[in-house]
Protein backbone atom coordinates (compact mmCIF):
# COMPACT_ATOMS: atom_id res chain seq x y z
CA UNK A 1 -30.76 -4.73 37.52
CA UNK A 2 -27.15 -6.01 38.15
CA UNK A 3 -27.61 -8.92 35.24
CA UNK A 4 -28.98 -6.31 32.50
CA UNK A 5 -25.69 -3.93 33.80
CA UNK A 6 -23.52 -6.62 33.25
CA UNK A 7 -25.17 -7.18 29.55
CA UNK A 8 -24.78 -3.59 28.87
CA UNK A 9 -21.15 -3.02 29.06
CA UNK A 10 -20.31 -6.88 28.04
CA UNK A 11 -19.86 -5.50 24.50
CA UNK A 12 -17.71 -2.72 25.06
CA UNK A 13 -15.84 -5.04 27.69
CA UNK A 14 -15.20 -6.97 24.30
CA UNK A 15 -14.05 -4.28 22.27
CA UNK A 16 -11.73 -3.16 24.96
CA UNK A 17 -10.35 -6.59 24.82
CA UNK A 18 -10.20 -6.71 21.23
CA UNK A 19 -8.46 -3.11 21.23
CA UNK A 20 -5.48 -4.38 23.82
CA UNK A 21 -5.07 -7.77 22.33
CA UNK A 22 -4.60 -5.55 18.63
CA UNK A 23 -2.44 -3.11 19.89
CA UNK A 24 -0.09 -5.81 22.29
CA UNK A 25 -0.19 -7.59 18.45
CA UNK A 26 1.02 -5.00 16.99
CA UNK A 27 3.70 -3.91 19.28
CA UNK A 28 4.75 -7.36 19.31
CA UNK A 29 5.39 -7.27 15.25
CA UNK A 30 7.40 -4.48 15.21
CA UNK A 31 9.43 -4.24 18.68
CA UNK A 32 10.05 -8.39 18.74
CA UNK A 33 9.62 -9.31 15.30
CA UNK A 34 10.98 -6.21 14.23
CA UNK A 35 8.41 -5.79 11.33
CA UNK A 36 8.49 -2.29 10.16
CA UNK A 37 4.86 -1.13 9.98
CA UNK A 38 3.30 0.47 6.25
CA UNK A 39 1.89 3.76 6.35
CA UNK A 40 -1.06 2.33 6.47
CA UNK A 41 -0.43 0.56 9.58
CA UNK A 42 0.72 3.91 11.12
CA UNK A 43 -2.91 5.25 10.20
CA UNK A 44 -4.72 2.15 11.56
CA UNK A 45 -2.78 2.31 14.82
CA UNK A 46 -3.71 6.18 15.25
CA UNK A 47 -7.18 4.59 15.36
CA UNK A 48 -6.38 1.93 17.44
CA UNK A 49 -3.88 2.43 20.51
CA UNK A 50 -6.20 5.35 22.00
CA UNK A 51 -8.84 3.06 21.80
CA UNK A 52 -7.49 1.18 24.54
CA UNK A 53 -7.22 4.21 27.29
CA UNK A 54 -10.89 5.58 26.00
CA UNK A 55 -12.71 2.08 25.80
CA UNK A 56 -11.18 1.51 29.07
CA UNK A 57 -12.08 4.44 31.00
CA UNK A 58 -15.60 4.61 29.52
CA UNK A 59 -15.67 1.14 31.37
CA UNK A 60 -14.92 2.30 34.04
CA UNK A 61 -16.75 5.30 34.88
CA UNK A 62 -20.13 3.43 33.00
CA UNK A 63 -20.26 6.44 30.79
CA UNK A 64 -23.38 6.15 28.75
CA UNK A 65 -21.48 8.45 25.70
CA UNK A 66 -18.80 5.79 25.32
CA UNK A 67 -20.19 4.85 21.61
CA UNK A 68 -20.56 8.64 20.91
CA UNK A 69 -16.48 8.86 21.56
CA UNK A 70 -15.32 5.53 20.37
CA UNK A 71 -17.29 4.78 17.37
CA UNK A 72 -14.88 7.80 15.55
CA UNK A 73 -12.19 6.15 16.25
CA UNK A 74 -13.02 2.39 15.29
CA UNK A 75 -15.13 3.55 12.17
CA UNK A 76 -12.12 5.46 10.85
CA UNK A 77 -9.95 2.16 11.53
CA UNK A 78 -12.07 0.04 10.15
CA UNK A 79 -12.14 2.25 6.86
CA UNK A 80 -8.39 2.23 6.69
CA UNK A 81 -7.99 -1.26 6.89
CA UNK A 82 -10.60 -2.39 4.46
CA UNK A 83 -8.45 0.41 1.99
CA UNK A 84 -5.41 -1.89 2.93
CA UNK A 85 -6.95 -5.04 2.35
CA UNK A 86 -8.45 -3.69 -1.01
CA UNK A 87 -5.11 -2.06 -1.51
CA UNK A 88 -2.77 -6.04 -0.70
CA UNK A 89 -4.93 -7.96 -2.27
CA UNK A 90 -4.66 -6.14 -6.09
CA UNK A 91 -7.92 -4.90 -5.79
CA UNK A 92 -7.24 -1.58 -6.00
CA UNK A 93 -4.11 -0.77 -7.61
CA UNK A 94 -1.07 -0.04 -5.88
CA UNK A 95 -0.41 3.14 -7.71
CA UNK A 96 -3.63 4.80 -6.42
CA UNK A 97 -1.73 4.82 -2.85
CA UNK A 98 0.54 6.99 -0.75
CA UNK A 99 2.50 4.43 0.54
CA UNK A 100 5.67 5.16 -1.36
CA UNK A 101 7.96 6.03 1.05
CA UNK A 102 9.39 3.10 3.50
CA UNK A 103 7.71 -0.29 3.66
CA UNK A 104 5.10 -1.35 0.78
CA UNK A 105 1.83 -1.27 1.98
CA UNK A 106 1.12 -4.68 0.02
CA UNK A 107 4.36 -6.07 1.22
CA UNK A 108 3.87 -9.73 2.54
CA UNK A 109 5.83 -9.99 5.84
CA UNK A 110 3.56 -12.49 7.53
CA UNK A 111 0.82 -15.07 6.01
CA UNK A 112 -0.62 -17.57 8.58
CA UNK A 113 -2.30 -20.63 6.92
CA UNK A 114 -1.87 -19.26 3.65
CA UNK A 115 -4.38 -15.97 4.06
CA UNK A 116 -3.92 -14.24 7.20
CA UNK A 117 -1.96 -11.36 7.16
CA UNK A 118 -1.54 -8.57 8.93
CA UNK A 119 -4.17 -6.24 7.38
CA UNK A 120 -6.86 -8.93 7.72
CA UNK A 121 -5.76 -9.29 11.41
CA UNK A 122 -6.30 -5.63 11.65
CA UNK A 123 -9.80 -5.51 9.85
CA UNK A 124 -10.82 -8.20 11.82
CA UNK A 125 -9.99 -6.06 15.35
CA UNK A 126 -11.65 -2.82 13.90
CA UNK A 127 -14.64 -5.04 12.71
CA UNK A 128 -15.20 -6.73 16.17
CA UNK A 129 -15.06 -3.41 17.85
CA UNK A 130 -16.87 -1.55 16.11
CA UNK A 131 -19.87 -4.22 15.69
CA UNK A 132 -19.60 -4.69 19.49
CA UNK A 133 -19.91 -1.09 20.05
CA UNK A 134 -22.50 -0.99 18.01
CA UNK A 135 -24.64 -3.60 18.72
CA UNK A 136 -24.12 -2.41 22.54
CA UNK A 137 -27.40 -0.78 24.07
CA UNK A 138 -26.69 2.34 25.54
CA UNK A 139 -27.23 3.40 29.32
CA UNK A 140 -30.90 4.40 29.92
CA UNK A 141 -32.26 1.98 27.12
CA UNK A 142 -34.33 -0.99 27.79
């Protein structure tokens, strides 16, 4: 029973992981780096930095509703930062937006190898958690 607990909350362990290693990220580009965030990074980090204190304490406590009260919150991320990615790479055009005030929301502060950015990096957190929490089996299934 010990080995099929472990297997059970080794997915959300994951997303947990994922959610501090995100939000740590994205501290570090705007307190160090001084990177002003879009308002579309504001939205994305509504969705992700109480991830961190929910994930952790459903953890914790081995609550068996920890999808029902995460998935909300990485869903809704996810959303946003597929709209971003849509949004900075001219797929949908930059007029249909709200990001008018401050930073650009398709301004290029930071491409790694050519094609990661800071919205991928952000889909890519919101798509491991929420496929982790997903494809997590719930307490009191087999």
């Amino acid at each position: 029973m010990q080995i099929s607990s472990r297997r059970r909350w080794a997915l959300p362990a994951v997303a947990w992981l994922q959610a501090v290693i995100a939000t740590t990220g994205s501290l570090y580009f705007s307190e160090v780096m001084h990177l002003p965030p879009c308002t579309l990074c504001w939205y994305q980090r509504l969705m992700m930095y109480p991830l961190v204190f929910v994930l952790l304490v459903g953890l914790l406590t081995h609550d068996s509703r920890l999808r029902a009260y995460s998935l909300p919150f990485s869903v809704t991320g996810l959303l946003i930062a597929a709209y971003h990615n849509l949004l900075y790479y001219g797929v949908i055009p930059e007029g249909l937006t709200q990001c008018a005030a401050g930073v650009s929301c398709t301004a290029r502060q930071i491409e790694w190898l050519g094609f990661i950015t800071i919205p991928l990096l952000s889909l890519s957190a919101f798509t491991v958690i929420t496929l982790s929490l997903l494809l997590s089996k719930p307490r009191g299934t087999s």
